[in-house]
Each structure stands twice: as structure tokens, then as C-alpha cells.
PDB file of N, CA and C in Angstrom:
ATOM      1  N   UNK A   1      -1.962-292.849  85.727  1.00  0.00           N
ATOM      2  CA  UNK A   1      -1.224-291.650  85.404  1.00  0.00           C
ATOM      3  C   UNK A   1      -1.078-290.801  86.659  1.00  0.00           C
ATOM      4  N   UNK A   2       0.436-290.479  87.120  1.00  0.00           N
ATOM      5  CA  UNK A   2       0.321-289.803  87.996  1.00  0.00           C
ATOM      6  C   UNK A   2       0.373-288.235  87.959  1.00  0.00           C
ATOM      7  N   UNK A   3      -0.130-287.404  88.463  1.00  0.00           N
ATOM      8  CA  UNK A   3       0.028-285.691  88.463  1.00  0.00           C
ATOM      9  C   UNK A   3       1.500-285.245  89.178  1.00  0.00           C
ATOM     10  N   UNK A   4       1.805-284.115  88.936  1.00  0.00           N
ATOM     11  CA  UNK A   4       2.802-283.817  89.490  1.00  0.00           C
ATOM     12  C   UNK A   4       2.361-282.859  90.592  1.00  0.00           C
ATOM     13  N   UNK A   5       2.338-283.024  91.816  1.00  0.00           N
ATOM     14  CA  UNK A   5       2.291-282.477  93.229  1.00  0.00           C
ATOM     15  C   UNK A   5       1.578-280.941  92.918  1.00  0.00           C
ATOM     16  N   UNK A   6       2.556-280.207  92.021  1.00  0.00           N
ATOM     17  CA  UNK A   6       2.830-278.620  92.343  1.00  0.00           C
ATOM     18  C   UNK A   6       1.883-278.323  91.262  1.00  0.00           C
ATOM     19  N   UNK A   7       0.801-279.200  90.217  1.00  0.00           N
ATOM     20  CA  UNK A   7      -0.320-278.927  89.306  1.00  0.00           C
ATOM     21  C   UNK A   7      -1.643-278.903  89.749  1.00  0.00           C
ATOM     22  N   UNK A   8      -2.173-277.568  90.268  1.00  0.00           N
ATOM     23  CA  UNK A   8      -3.097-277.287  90.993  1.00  0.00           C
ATOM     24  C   UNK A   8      -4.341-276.850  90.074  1.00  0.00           C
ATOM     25  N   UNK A   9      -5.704-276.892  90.709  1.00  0.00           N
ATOM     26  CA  UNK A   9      -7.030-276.525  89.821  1.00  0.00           C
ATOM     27  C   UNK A   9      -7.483-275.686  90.936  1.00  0.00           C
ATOM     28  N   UNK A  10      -7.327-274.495  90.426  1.00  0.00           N
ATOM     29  CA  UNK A  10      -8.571-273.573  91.899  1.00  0.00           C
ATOM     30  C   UNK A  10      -9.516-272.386  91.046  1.00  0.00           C
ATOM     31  N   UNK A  11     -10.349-271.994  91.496  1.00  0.00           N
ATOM     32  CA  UNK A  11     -11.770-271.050  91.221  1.00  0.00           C
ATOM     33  C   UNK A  11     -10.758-269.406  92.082  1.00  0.00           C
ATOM     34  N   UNK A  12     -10.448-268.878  91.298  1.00  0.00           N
ATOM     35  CA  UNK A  12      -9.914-267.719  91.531  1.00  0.00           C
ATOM     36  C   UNK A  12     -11.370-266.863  91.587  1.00  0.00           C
ATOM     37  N   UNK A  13     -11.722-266.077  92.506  1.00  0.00           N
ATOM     38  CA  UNK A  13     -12.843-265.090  92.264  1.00  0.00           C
ATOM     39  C   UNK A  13     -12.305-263.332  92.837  1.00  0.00           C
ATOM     40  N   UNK A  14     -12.410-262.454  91.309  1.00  0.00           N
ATOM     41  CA  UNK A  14     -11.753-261.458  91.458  1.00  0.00           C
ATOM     42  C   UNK A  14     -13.095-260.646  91.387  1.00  0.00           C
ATOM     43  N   UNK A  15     -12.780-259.297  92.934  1.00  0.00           N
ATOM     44  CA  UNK A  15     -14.121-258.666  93.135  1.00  0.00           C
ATOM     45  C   UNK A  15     -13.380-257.220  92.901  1.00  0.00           C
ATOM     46  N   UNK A  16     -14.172-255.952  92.614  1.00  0.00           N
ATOM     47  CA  UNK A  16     -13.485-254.306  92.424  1.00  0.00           C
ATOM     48  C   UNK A  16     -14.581-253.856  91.295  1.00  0.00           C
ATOM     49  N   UNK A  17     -13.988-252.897  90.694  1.00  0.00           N
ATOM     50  CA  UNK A  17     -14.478-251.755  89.700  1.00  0.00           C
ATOM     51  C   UNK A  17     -14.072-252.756  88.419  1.00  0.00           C
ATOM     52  N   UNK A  18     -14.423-253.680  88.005  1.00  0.00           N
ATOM     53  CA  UNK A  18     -14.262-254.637  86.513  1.00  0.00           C
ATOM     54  C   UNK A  18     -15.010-254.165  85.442  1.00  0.00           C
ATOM     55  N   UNK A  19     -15.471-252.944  85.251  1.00  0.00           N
ATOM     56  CA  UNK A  19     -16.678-252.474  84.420  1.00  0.00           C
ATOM     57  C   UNK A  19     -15.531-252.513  82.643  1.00  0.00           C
ATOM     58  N   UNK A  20     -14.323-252.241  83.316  1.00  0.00           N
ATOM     59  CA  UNK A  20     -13.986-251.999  81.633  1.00  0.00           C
ATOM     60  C   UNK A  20     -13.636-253.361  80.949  1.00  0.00           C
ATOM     61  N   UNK A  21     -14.166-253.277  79.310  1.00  0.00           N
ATOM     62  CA  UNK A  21     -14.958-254.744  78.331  1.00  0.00           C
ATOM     63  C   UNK A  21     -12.714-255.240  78.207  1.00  0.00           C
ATOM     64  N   UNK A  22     -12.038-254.526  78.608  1.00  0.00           N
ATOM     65  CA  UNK A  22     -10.896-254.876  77.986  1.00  0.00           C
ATOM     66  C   UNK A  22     -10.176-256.264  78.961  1.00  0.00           C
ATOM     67  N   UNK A  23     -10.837-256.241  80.209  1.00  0.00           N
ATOM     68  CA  UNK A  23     -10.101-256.927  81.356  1.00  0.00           C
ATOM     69  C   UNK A  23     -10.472-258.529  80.768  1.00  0.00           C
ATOM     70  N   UNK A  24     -11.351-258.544  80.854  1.00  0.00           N
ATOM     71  CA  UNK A  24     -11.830-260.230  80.288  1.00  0.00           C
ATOM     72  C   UNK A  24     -11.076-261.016  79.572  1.00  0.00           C
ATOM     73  N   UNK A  25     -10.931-259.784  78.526  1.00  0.00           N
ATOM     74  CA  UNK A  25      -9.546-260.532  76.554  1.00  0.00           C
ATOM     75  C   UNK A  25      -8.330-260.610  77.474  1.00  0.00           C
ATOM     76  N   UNK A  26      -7.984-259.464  78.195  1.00  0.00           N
ATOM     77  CA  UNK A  26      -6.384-259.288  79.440  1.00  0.00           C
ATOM     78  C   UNK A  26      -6.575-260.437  80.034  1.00  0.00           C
ATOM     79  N   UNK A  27      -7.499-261.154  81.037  1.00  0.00           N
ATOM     80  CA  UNK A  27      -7.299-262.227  81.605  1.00  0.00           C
ATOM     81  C   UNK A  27      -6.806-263.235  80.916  1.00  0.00           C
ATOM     82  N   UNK A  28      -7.495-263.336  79.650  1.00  0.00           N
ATOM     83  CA  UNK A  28      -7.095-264.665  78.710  1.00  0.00           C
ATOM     84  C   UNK A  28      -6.304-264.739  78.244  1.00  0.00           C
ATOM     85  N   UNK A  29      -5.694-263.577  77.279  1.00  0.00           N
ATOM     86  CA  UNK A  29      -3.827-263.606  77.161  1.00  0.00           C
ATOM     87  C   UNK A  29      -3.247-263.470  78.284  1.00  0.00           C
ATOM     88  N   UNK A  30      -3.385-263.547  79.444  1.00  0.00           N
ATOM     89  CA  UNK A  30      -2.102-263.521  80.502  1.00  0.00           C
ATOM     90  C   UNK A  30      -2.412-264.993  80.580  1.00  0.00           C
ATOM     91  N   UNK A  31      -3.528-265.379  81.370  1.00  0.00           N
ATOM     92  CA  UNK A  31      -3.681-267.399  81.299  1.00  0.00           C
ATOM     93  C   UNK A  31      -2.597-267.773  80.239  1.00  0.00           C
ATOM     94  N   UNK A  32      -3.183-267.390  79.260  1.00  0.00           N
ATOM     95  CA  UNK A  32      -2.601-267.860  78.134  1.00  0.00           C
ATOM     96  C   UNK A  32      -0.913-267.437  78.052  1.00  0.00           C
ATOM     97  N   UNK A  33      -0.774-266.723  77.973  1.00  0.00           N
ATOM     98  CA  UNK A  33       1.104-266.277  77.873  1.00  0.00           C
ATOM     99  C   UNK A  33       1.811-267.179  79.444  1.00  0.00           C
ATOM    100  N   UNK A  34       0.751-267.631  80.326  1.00  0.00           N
ATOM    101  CA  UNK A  34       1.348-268.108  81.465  1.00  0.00           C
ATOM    102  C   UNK A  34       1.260-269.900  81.059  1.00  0.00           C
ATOM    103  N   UNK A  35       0.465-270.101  80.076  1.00  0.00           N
ATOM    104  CA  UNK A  35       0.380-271.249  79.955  1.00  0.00           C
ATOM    105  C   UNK A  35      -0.497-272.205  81.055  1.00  0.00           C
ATOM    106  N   UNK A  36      -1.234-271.676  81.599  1.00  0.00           N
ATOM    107  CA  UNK A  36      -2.364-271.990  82.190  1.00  0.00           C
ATOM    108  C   UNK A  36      -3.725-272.429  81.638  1.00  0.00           C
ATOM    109  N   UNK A  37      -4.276-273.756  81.897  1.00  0.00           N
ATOM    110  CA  UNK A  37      -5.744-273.770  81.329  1.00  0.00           C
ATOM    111  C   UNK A  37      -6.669-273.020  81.919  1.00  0.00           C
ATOM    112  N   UNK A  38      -7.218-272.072  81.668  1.00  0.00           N
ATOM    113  CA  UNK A  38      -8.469-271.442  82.383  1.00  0.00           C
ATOM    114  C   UNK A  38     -10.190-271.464  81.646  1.00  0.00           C
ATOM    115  N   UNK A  39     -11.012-271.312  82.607  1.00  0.00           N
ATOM    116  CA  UNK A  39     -12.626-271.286  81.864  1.00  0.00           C
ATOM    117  C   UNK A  39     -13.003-269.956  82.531  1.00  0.00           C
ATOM    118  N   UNK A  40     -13.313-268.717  82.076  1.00  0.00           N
ATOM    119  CA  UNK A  40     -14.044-268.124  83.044  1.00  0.00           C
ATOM    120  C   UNK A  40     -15.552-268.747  82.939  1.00  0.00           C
ATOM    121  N   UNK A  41     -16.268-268.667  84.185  1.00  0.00           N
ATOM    122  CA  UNK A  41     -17.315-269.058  84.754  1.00  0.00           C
ATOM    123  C   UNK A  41     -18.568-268.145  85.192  1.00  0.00           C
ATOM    124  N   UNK A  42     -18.176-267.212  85.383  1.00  0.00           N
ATOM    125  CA  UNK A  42     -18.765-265.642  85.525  1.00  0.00           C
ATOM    126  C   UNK A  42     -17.947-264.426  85.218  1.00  0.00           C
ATOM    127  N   UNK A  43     -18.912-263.506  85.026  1.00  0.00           N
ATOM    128  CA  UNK A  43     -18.338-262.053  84.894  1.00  0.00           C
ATOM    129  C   UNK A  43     -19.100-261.003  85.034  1.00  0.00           C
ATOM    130  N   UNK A  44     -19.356-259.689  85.289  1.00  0.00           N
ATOM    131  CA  UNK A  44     -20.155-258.851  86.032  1.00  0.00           C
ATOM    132  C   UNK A  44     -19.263-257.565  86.352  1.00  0.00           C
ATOM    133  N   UNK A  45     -19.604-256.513  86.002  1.00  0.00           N
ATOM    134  CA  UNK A  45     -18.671-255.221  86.628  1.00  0.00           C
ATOM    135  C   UNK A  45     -18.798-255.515  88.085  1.00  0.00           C
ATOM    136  N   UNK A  46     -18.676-256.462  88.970  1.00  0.00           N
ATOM    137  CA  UNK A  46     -18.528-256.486  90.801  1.00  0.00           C
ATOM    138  C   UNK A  46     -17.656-257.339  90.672  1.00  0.00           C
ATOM    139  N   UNK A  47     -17.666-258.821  89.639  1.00  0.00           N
ATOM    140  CA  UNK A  47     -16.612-260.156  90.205  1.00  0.00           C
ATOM    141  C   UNK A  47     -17.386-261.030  88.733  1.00  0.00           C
ATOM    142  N   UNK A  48     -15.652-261.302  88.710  1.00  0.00           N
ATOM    143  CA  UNK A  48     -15.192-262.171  87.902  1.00  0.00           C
ATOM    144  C   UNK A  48     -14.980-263.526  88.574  1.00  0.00           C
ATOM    145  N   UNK A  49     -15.566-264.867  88.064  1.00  0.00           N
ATOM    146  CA  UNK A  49     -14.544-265.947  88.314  1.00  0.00           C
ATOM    147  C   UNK A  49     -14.546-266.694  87.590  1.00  0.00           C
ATOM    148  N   UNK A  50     -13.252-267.769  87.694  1.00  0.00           N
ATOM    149  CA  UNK A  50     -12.313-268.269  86.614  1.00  0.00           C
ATOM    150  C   UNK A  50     -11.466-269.075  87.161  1.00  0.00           C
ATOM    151  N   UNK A  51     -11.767-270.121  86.640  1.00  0.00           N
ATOM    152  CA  UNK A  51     -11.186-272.056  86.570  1.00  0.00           C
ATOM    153  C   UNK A  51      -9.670-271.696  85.884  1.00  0.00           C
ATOM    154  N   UNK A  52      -8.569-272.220  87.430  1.00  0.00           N
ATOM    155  CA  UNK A  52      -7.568-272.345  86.449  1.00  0.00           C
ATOM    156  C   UNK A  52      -6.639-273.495  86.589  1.00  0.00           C
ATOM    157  N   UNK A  53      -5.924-273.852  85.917  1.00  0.00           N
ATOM    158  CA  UNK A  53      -4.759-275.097  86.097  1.00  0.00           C
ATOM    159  C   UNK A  53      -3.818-274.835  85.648  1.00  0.00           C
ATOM    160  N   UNK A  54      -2.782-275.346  86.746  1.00  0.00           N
ATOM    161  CA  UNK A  54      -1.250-275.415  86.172  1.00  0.00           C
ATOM    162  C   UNK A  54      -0.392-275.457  87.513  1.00  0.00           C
ATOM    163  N   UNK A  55       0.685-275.093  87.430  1.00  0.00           N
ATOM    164  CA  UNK A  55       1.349-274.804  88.398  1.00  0.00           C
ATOM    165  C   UNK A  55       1.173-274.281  89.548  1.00  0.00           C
ATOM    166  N   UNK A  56       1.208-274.254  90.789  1.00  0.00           N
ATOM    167  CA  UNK A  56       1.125-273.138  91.725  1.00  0.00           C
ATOM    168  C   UNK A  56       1.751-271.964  91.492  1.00  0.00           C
ATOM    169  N   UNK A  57       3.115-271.931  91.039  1.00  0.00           N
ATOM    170  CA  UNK A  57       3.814-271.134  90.454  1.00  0.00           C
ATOM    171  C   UNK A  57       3.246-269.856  89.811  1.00  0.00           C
ATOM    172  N   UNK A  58       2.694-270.585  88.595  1.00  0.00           N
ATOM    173  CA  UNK A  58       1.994-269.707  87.819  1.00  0.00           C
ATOM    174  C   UNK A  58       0.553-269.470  88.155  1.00  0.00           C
ATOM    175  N   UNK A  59       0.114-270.159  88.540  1.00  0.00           N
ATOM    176  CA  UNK A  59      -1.453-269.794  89.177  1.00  0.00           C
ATOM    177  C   UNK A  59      -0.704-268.133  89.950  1.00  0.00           C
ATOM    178  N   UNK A  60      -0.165-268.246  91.205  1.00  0.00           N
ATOM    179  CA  UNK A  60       0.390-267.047  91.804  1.00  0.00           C
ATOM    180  C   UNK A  60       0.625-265.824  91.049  1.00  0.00           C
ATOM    181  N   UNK A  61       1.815-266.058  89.826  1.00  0.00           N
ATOM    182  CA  UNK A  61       1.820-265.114  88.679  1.00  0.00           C
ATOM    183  C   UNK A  61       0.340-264.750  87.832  1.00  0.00           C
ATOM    184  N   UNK A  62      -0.371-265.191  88.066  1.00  0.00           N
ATOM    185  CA  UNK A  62      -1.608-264.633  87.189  1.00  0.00           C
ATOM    186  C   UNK A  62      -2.504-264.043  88.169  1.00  0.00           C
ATOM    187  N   UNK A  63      -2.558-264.529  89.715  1.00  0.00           N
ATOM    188  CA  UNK A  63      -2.914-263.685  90.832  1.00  0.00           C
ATOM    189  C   UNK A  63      -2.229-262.037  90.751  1.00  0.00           C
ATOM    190  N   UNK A  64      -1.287-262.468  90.518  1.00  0.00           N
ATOM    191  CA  UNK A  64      -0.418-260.858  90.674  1.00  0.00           C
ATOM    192  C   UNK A  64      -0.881-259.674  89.897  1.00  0.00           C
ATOM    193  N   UNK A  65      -0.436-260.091  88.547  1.00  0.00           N
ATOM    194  CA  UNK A  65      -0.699-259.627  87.519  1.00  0.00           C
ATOM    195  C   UNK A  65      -2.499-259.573  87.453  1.00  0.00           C
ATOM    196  N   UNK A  66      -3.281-260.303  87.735  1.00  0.00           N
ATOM    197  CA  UNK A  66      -5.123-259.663  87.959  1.00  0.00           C
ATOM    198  C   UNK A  66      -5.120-258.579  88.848  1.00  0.00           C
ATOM    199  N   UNK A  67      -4.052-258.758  89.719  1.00  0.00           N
ATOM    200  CA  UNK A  67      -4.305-257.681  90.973  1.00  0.00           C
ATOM    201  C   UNK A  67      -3.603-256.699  90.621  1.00  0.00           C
ATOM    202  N   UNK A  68      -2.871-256.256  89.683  1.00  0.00           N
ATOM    203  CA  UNK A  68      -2.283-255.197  88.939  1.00  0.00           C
ATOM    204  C   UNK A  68      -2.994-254.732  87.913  1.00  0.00           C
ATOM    205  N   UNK A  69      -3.255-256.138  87.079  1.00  0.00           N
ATOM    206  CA  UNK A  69      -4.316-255.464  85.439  1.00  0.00           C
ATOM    207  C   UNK A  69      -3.963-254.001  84.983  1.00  0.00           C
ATOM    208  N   UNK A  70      -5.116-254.479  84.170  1.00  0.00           N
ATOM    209  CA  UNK A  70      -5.059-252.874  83.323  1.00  0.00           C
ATOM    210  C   UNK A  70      -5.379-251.558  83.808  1.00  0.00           C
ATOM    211  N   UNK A  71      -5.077-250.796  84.094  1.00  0.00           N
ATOM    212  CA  UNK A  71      -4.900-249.508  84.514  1.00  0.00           C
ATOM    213  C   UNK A  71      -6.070-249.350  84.319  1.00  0.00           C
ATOM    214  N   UNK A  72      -7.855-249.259  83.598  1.00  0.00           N
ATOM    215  CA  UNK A  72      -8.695-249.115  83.904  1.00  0.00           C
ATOM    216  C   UNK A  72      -9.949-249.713  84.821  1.00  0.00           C
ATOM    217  N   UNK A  73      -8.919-250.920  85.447  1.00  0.00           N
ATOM    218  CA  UNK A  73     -10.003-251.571  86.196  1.00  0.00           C
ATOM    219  C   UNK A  73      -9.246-251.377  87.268  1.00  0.00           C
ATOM    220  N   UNK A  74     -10.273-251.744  88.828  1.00  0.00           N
ATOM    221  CA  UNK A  74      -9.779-251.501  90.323  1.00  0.00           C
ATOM    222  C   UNK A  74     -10.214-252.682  91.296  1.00  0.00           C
ATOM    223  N   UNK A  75      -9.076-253.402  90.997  1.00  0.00           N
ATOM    224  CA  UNK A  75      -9.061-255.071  91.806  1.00  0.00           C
ATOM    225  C   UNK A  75      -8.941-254.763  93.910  1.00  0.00           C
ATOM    226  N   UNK A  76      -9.669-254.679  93.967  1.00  0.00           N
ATOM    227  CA  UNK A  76     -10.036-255.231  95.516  1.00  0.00           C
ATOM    228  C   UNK A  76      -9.923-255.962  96.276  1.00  0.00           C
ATOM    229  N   UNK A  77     -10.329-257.790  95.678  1.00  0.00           N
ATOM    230  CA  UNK A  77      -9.453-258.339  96.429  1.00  0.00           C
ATOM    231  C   UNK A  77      -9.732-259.593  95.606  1.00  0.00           C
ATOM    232  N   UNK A  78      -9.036-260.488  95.909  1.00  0.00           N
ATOM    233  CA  UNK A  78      -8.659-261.921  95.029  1.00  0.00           C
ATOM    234  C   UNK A  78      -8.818-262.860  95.686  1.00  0.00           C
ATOM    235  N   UNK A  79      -9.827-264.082  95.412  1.00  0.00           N
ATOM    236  CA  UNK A  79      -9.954-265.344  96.737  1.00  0.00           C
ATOM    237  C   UNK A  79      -9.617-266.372  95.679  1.00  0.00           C
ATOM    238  N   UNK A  80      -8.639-267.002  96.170  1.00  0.00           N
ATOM    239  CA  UNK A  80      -8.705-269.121  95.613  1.00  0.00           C
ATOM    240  C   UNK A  80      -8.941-269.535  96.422  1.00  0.00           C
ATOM    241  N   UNK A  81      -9.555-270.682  95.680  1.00  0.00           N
ATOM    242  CA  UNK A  81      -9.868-271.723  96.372  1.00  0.00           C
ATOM    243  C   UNK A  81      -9.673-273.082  95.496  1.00  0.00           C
ATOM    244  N   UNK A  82      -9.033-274.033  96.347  1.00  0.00           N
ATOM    245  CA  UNK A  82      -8.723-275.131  95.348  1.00  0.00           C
ATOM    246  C   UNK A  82     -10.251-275.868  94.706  1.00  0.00           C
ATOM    247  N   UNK A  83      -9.684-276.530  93.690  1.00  0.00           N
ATOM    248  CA  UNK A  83     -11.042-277.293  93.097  1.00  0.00           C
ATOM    249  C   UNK A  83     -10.690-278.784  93.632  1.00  0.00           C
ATOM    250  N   UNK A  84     -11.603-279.454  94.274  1.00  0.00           N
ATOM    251  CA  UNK A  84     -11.499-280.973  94.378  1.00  0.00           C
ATOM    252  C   UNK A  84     -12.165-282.046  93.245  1.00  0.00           C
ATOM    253  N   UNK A  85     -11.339-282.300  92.737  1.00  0.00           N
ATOM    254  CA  UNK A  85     -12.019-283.131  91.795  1.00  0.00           C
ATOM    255  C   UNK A  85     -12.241-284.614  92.112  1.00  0.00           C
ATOM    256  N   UNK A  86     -13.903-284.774  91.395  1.00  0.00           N
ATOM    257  CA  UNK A  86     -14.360-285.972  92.391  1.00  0.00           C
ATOM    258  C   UNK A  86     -13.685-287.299  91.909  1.00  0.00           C
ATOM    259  N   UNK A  87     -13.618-288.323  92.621  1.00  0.00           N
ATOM    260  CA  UNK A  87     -13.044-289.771  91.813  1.00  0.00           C
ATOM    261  C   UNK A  87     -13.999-290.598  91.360  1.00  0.00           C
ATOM    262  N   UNK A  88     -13.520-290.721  90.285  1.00  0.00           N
ATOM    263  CA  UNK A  88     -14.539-292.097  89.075  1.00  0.00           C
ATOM    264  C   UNK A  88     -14.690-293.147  89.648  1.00  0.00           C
TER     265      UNK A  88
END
């Protein structure tokens, strides 16, 4: 089975003021309305991170939109990094 080039897996880690309980459910309907698979992996009022797949495209659009969020949280700064997945 082959993948298509532009279907990427990376560990997004978002650091700032994350204290408010609403950003977490916001991450998951935007994944979700973007059609992205995501896991978050951690969370903490300092940094969030969170497994995602799909497009580069949309990986980017859900970068944006974290770095905008909800008007009560204060995003700082945003790191990906791709995931390598090992071979069987």
C-alpha cells in the first residue's frame, strides 16, 4: 500500500498561558472539523502536545488556528516535528 507524499505524522508541541479547561475540547473539534487524526499526549497549563496526521495542508491549518485559539488562552510558540515511523 502506497501513502500519498503530502500525508504527514508530526508531534506538534504548543507552549503559552493554556490554563483555560476549554482549549483541549477546541483542539479536538478543530482536528476534527479539519479531518485530521490526532492523540493528545500531554497537557499542562505550560504545553500541550499532540500526534497528528493528514495532510501537510491541514496539519498547517490547525497550526494556525492553535496559534490563534480561543481568546482565553496565550500561544507562544508552536514546534513540529515529523514522526518517523519505524519499519516492520
Amino acid at each position: 500500500m502506497e501513502r500519498d507524499s503530502s500525508h504527514l505524522q508530526q508531534r506538534m508541541t504548543i507552549v503559552g498561558d493554556l490554563e483555560a479547561a476549554s482549549f483541549v475540547p477546541w483542539i479536538q473539534r478543530h482536528a476534527a472539523k479539519l479531518g485530521l487524526s490526532h492523540t493528545i499526549s500531554h497537557t499542562s497549563s505550560m504545553r500541550i502536545e499532540l500526534e497528528l496526521s493528514g495532510p501537510e495542508d491541514l496539519i498547517d491549518m490547525m497550526e494556525v488556528g492553535c496559534s490563534l485559539g480561543p481568546i482565553d488562552i496565550w500561544v507562544e510558540s508552536i514546534e513540529r516535528r515529523a514522526i518517523i515511523a519505524e519499519k516492520a
